[in-house]
C-alpha atoms as a PDB file:
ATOM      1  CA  UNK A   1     150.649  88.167 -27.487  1.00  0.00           C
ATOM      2  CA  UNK A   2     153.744  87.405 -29.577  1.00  0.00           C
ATOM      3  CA  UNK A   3     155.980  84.398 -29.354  1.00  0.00           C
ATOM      4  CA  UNK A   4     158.677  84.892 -27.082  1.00  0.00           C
ATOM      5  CA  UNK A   5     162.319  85.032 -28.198  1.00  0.00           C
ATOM      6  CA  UNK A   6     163.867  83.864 -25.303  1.00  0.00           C
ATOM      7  CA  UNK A   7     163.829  80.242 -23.321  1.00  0.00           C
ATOM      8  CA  UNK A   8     164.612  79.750 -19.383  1.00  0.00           C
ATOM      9  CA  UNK A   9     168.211  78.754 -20.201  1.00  0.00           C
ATOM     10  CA  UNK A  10     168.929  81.965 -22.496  1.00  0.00           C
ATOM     11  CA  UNK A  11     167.696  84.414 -19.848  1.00  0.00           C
ATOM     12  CA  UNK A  12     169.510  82.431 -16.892  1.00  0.00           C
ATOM     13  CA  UNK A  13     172.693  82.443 -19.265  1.00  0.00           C
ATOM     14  CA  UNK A  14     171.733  86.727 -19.736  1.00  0.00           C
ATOM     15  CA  UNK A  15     171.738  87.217 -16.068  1.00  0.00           C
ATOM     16  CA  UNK A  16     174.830  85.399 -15.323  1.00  0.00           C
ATOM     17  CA  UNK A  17     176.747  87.436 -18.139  1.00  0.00           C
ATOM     18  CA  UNK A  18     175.197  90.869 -16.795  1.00  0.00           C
ATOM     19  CA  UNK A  19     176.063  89.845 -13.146  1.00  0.00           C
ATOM     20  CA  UNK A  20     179.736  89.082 -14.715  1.00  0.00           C
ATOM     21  CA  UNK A  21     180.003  92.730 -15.692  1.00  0.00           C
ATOM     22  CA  UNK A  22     178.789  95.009 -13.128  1.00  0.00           C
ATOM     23  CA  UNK A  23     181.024  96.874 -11.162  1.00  0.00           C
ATOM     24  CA  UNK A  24     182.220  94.993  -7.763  1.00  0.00           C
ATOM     25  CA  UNK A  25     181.705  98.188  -5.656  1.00  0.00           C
ATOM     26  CA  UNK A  26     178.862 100.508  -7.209  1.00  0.00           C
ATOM     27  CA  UNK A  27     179.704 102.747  -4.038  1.00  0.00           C
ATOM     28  CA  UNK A  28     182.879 103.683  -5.853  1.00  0.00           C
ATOM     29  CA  UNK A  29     180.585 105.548  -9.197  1.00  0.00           C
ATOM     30  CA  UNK A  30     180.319 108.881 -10.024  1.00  0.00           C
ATOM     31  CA  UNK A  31     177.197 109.853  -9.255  1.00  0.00           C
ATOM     32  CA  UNK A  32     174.650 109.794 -12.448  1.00  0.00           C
ATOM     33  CA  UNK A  33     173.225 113.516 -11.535  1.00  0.00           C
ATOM     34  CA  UNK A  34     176.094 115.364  -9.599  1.00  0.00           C
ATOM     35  CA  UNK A  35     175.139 117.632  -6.710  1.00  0.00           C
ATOM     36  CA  UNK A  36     175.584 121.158  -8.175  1.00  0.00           C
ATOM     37  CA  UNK A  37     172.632 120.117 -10.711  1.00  0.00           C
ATOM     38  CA  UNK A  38     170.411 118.392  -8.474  1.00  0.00           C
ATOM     39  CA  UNK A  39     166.651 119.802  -8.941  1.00  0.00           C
ATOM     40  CA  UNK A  40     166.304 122.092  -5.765  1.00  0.00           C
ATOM     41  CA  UNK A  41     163.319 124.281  -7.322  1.00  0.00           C
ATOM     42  CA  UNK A  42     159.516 123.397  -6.249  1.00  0.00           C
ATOM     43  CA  UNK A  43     158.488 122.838 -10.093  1.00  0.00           C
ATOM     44  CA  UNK A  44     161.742 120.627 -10.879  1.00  0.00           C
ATOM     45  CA  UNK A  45     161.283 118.100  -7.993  1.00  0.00           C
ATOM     46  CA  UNK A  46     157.668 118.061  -8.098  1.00  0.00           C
ATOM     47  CA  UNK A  47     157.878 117.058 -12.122  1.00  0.00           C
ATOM     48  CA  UNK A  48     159.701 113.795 -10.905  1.00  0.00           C
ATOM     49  CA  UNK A  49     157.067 112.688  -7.900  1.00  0.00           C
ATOM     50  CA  UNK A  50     154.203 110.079  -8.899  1.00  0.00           C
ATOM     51  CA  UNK A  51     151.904 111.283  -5.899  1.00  0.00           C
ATOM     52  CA  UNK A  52     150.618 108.246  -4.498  1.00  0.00           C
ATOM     53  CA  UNK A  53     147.754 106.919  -2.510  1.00  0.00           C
ATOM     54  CA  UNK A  54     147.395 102.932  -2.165  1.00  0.00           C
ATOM     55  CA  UNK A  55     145.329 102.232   1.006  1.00  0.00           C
ATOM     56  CA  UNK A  56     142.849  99.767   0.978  1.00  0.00           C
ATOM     57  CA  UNK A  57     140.819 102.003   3.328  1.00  0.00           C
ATOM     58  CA  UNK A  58     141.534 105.462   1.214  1.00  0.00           C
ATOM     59  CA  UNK A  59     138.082 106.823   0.837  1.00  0.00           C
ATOM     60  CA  UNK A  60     136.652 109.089  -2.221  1.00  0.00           C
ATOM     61  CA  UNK A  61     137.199 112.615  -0.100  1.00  0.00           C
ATOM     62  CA  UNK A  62     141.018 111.346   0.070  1.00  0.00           C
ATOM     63  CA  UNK A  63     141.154 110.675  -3.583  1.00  0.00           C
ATOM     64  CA  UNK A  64     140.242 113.835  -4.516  1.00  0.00           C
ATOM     65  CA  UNK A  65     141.968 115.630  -1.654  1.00  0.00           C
ATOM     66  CA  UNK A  66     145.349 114.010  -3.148  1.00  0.00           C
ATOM     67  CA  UNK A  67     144.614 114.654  -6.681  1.00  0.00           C
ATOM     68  CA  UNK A  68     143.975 118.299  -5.927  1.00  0.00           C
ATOM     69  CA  UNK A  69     147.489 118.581  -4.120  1.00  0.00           C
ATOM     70  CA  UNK A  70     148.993 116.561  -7.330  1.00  0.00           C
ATOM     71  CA  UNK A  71     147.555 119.548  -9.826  1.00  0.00           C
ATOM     72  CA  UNK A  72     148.478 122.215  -7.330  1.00  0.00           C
ATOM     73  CA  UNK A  73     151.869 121.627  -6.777  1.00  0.00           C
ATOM     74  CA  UNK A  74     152.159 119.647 -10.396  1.00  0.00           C
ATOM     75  CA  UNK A  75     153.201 116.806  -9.699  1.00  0.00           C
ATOM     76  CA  UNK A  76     153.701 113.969 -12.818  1.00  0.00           C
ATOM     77  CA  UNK A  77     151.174 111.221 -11.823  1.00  0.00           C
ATOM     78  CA  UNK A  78     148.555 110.419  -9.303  1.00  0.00           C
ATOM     79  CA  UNK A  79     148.954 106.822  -8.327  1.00  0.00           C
ATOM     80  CA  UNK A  80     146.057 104.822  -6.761  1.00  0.00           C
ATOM     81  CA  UNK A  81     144.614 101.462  -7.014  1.00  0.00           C
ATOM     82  CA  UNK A  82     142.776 100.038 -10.036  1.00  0.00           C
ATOM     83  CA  UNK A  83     139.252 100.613  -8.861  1.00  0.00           C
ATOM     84  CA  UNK A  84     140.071 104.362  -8.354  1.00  0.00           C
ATOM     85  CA  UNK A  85     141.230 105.014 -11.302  1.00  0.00           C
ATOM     86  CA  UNK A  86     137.624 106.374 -12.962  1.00  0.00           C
ATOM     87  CA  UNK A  87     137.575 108.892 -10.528  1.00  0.00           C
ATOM     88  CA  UNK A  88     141.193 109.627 -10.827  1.00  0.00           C
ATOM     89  CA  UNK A  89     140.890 109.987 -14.324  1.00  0.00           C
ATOM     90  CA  UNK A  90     137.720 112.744 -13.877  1.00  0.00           C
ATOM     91  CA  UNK A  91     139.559 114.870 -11.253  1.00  0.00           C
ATOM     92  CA  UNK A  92     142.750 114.798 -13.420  1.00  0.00           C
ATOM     93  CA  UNK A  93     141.083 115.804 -16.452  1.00  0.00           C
ATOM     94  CA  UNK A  94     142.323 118.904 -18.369  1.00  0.00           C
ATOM     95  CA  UNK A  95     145.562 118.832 -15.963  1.00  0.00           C
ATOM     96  CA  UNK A  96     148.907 117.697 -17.276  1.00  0.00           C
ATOM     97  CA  UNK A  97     148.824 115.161 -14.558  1.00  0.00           C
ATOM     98  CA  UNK A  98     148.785 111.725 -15.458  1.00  0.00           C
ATOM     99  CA  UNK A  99     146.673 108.921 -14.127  1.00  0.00           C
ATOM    100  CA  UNK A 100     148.859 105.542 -12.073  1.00  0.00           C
ATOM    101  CA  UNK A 101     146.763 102.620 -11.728  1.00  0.00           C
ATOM    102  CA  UNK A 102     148.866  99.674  -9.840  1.00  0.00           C
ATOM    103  CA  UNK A 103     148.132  96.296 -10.875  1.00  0.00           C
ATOM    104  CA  UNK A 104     148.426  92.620  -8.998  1.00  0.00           C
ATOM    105  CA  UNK A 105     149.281  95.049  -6.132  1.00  0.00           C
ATOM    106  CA  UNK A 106     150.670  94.267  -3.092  1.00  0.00           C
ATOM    107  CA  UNK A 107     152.146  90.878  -3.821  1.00  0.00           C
ATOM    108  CA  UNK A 108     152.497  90.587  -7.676  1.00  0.00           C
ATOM    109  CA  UNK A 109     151.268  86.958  -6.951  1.00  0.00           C
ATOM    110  CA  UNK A 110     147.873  86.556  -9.378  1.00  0.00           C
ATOM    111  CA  UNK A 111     147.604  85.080 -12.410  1.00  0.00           C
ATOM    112  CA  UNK A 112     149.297  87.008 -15.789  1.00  0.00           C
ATOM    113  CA  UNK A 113     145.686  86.633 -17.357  1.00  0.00           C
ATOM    114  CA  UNK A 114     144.026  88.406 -14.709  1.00  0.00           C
ATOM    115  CA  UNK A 115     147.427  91.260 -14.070  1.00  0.00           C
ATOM    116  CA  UNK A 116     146.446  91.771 -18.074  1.00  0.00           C
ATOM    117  CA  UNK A 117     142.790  92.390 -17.454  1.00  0.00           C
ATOM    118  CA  UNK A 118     143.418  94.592 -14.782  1.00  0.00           C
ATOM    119  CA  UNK A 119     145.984  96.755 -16.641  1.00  0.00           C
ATOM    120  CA  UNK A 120     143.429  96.777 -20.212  1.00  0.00           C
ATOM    121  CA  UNK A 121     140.104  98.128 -17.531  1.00  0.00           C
ATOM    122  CA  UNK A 122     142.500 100.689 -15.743  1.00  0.00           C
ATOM    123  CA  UNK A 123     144.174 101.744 -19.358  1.00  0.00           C
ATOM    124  CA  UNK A 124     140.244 101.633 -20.876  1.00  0.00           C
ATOM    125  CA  UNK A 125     139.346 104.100 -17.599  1.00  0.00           C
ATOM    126  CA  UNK A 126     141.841 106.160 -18.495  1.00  0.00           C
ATOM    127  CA  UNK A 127     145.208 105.050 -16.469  1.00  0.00           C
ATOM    128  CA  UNK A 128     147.922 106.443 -18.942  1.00  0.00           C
ATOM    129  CA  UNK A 129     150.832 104.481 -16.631  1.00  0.00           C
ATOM    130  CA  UNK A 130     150.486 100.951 -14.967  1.00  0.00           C
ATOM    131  CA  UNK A 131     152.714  99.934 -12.144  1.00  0.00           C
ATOM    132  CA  UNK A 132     152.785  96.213 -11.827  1.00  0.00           C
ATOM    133  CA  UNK A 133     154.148  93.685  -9.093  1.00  0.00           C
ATOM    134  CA  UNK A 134     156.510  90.833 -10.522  1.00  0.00           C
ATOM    135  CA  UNK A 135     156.026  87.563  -9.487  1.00  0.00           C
ATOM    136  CA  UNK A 136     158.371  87.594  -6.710  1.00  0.00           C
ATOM    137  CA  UNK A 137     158.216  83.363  -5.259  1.00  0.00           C
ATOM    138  CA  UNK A 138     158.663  82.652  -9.669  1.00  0.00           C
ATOM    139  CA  UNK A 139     161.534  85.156  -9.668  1.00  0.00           C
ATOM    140  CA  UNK A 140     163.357  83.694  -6.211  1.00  0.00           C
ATOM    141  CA  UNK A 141     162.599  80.201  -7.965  1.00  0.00           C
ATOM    142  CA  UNK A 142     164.367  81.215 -10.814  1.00  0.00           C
ATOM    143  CA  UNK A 143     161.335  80.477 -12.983  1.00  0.00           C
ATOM    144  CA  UNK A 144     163.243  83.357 -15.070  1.00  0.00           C
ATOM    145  CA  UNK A 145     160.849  82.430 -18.851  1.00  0.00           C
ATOM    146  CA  UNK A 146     157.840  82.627 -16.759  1.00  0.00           C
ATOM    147  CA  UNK A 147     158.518  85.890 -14.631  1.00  0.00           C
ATOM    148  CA  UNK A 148     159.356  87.165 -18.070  1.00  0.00           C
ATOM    149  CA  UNK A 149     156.182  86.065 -19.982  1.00  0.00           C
ATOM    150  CA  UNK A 150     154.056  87.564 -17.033  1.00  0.00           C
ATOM    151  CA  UNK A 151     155.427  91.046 -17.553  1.00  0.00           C
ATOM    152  CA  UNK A 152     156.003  91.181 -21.375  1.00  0.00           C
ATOM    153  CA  UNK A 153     151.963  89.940 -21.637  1.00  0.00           C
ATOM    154  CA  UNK A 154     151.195  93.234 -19.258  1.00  0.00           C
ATOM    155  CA  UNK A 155     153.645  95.110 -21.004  1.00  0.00           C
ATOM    156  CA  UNK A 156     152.367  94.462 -24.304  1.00  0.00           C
ATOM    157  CA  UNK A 157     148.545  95.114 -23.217  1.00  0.00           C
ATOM    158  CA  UNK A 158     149.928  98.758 -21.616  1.00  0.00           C
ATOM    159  CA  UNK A 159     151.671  99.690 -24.880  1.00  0.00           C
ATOM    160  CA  UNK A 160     148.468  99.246 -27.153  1.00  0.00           C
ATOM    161  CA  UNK A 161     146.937 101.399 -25.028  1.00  0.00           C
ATOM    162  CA  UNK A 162     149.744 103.804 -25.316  1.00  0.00           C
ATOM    163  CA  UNK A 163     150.404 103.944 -21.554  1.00  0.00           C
ATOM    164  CA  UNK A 164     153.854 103.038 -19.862  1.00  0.00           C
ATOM    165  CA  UNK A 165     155.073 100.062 -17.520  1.00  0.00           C
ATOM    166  CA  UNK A 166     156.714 100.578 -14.593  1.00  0.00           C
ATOM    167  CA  UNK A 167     157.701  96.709 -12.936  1.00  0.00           C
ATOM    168  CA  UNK A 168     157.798  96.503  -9.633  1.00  0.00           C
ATOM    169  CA  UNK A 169     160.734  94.421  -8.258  1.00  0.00           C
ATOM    170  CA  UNK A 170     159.750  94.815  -4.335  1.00  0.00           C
ATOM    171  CA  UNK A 171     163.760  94.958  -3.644  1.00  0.00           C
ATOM    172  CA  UNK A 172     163.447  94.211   0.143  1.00  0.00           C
ATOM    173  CA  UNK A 173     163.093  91.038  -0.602  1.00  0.00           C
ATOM    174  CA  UNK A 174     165.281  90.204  -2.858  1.00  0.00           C
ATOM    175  CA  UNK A 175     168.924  89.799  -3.062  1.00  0.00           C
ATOM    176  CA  UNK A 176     171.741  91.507  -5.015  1.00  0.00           C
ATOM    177  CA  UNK A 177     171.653  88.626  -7.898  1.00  0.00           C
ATOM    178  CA  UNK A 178     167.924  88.955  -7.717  1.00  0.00           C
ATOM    179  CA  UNK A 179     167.607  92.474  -7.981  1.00  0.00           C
ATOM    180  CA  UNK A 180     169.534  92.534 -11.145  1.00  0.00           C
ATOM    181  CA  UNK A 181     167.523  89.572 -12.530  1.00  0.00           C
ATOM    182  CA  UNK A 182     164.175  90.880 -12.244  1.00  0.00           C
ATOM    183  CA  UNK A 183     165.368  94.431 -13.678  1.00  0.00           C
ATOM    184  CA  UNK A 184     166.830  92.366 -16.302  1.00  0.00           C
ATOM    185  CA  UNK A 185     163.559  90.737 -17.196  1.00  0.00           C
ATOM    186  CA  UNK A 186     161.809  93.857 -16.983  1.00  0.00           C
ATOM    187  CA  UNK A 187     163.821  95.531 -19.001  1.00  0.00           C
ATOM    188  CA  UNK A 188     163.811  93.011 -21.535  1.00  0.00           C
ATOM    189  CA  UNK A 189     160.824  92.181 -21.302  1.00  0.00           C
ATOM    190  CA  UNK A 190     158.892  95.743 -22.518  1.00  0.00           C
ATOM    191  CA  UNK A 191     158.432  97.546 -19.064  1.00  0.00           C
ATOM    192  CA  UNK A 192     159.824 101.121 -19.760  1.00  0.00           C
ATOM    193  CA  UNK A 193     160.712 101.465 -15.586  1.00  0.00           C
ATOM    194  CA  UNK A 194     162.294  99.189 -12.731  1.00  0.00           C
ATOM    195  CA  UNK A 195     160.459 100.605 -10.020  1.00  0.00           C
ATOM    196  CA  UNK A 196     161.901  99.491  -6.200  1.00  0.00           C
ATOM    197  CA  UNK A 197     158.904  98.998  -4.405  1.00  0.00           C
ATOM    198  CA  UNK A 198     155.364  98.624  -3.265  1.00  0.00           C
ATOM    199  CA  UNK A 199     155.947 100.301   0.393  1.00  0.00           C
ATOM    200  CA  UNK A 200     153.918  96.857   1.482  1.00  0.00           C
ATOM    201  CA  UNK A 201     157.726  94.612   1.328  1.00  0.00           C
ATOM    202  CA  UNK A 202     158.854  95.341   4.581  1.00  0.00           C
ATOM    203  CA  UNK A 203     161.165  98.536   3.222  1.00  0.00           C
ATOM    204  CA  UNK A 204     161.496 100.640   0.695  1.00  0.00           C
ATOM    205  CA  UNK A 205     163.149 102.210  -1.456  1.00  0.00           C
ATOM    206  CA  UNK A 206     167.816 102.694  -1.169  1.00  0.00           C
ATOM    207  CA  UNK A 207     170.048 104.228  -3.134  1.00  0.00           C
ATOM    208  CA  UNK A 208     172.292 100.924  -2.932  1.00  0.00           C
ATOM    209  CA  UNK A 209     169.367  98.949  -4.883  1.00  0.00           C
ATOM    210  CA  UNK A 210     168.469 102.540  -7.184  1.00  0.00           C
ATOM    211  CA  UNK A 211     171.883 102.257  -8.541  1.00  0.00           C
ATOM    212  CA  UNK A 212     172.184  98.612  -9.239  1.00  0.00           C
ATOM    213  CA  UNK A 213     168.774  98.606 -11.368  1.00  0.00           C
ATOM    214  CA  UNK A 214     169.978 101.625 -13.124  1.00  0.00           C
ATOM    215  CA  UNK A 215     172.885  99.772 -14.112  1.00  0.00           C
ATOM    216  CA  UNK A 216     170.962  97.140 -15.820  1.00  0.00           C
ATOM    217  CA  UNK A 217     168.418  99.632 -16.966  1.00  0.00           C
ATOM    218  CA  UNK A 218     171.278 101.450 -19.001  1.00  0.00           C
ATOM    219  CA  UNK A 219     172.703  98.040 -20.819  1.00  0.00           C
ATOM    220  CA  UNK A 220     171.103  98.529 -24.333  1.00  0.00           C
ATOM    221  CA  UNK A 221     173.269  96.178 -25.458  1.00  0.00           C
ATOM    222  CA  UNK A 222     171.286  93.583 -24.131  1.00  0.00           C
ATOM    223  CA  UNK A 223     168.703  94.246 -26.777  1.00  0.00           C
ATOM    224  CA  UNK A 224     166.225  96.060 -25.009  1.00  0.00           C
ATOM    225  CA  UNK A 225     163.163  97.104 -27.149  1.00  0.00           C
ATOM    226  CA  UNK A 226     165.094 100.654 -28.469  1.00  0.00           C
ATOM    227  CA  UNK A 227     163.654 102.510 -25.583  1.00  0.00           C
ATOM    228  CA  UNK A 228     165.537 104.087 -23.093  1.00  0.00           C
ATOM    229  CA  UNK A 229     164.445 102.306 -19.660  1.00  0.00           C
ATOM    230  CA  UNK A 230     164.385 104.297 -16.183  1.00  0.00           C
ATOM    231  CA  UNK A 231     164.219 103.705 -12.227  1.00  0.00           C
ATOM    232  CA  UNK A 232     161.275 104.584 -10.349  1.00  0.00           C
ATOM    233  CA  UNK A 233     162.222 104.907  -6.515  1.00  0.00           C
ATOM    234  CA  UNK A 234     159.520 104.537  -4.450  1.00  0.00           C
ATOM    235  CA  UNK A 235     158.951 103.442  -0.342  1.00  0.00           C
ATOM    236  CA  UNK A 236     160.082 105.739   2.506  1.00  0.00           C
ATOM    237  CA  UNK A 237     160.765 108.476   0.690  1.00  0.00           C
ATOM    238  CA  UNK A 238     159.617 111.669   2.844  1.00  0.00           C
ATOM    239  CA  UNK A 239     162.123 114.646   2.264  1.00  0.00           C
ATOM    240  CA  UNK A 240     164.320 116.447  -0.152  1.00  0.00           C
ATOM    241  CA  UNK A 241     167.327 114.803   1.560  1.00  0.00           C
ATOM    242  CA  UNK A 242     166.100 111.383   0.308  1.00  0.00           C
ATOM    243  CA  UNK A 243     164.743 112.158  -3.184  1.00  0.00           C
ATOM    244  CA  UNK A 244     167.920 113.931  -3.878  1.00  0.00           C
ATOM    245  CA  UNK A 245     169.780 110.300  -2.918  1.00  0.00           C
ATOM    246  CA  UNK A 246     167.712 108.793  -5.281  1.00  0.00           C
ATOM    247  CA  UNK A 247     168.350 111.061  -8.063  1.00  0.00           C
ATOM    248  CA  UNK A 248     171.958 111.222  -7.746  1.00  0.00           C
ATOM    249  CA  UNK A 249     171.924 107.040  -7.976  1.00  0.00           C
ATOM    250  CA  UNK A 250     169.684 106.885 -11.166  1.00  0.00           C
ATOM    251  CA  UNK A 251     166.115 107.089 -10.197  1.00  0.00           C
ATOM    252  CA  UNK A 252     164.081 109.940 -12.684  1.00  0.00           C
ATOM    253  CA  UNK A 253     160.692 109.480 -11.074  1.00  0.00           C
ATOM    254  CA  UNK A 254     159.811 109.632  -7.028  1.00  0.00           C
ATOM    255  CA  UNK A 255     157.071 107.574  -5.791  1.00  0.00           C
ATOM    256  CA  UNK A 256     155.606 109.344  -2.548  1.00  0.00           C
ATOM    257  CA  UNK A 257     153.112 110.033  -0.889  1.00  0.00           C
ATOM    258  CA  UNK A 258     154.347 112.534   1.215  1.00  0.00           C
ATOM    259  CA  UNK A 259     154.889 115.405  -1.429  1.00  0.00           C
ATOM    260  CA  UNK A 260     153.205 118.326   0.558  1.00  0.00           C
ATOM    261  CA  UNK A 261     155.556 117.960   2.914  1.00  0.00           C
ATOM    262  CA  UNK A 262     158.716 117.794   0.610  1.00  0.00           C
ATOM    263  CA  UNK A 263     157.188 120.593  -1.291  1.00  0.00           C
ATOM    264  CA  UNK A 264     156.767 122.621   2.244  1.00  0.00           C
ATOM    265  CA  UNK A 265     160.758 121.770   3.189  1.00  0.00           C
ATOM    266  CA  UNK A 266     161.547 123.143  -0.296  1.00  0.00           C
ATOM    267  CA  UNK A 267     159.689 126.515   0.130  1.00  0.00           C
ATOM    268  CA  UNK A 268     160.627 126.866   3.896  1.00  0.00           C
ATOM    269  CA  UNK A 269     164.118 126.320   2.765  1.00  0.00           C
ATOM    270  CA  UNK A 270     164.584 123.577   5.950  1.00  0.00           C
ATOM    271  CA  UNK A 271     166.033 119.698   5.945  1.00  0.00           C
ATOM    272  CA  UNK A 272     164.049 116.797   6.888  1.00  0.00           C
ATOM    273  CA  UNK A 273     165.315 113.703   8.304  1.00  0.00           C
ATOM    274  CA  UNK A 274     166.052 110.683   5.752  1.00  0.00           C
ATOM    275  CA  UNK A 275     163.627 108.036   6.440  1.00  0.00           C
ATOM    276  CA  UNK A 276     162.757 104.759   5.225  1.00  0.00           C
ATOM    277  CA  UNK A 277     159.397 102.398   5.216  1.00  0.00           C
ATOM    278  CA  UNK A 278     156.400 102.697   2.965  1.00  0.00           C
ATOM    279  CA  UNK A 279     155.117 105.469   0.939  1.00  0.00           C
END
């Protein structure tokens, strides 16, 4: 792991700057994707959706029941838990559909050593994305060096494996000034997405909290690692209606597990209702 650049009073000082500069009232912003070129087509909104499966309970028959819908309708990533990644990675194989493995999932609250562990078995299994939790009681404690450490150490283990990091933030628990301090951290820090949530936080995903981590997300001049960073949106999103919020605020990939049915509204042409809660 290399040395860290930063100390707890130089990120605190880089949060209070970035909070400084936001926009007051984000409500107010163009939107980032404008309506007219919103994807509408089956292939375009399927490229964005991780299709996702994170039950404790989800049996084998499920697993490869969802990774057959992910190749059929193409989706970009299957998204399971660690252990079901092997079988993930067998289904997947010879698809252009990538392999998720989520790590220190629900809570974010293990140790770094063992998040790094997880993430170097699922990336050896053949996970080519990680999604990790953030350390959410270090991050309301303000333990800003140590929240950071815990996701550059995951984020460097991911990149030698040549898979991407998405950090979890779990924004339904956080406030405004939090949510912009743990996207700043992961950003800094090496993850290549914010991602809103684990759909285990008590909500999920809004287009109020999409657009405030894109807004950090886009601020290279905070010396991010030359990589352009993105928003994952992920938690209650069930229709067309929803992902096409999220798009318009930011977010480039969809977590959901839901994506026959937004697939089905697309073909059949019809509207779903906007809902919120877990994937």
């Amino acid at each position: 792991m290399s040395v860290a650049r930063f100390t707890q009073d130089s990120l605190a000082k880089g949060i209070e700057s970035l909070l400084a500069s936001l926009p007051s009232d984000l409500s107010a912003l163009p939107p980032i994707i404008p309506t007219p070129t919103l994807p509408t087509t089956e292939s375009s909104v399927s490229a964005l959706i991780d299709h996702t499966l994170l039950a404790p309970n989800a049996a084998l028959e499920q697993i490869s029941s969802i990774c057959a819908e992910a190749k059929q309708y193409n989706t970009a990533t299957v998204c399971v838990n660690s252990s079901m990644i092997p079988y993930v990675a067998q289904h997947l194989s010879g698809s252009s559909v990538l392999p998720i493995s989520v790590i220190g999932f629900p809570f974010g609250s293990a140790n770094t050593a063992s998040k790094v562990l997880e993430a170097k078995i699922a990336c050896q299994e053949g996970a080519k994305e990680i999604d990790m939790v953030i350390n959410i009681g270090l991050l309301r404690s303000q333990r800003y060096l140590e929240v950071y450490n815990d996701i550059h150490a995951v984020a460097e283990e991911c990149h030698s494996h040549g898979a991407k990091l998405k950090v979890i933030l779990e924004t339904a628990m956080l406030t405004k000034q939090e949510i912009v301090a743990a996207s700043y951290l992961a950003c800094l820090a090496g993850g290549d997405f914010v991602k809103t949530s684990t759909g285990y936080g008590g909500g999920g995903a809004t287009k109020e909290d999409v657009r405030l981590m894109y807004e950090v997300a886009k601020q290279e001049r905070l010396g991010w690692d030359g990589k352009q960073k993105e928003v994952k949106a992920s938690g209650g999103i069930r229709s067309l209606e929803t992902v096409h919020q999220m798009v318009k605020n930011g977010a480039t990939r969809i977590g959901a597990s839901g994506t026959k049915a937004i697939v089905e509204q697309i073909r059949s042409g019809t509207a779903a209702p906007t809902s919120t809660g877990s994937y």
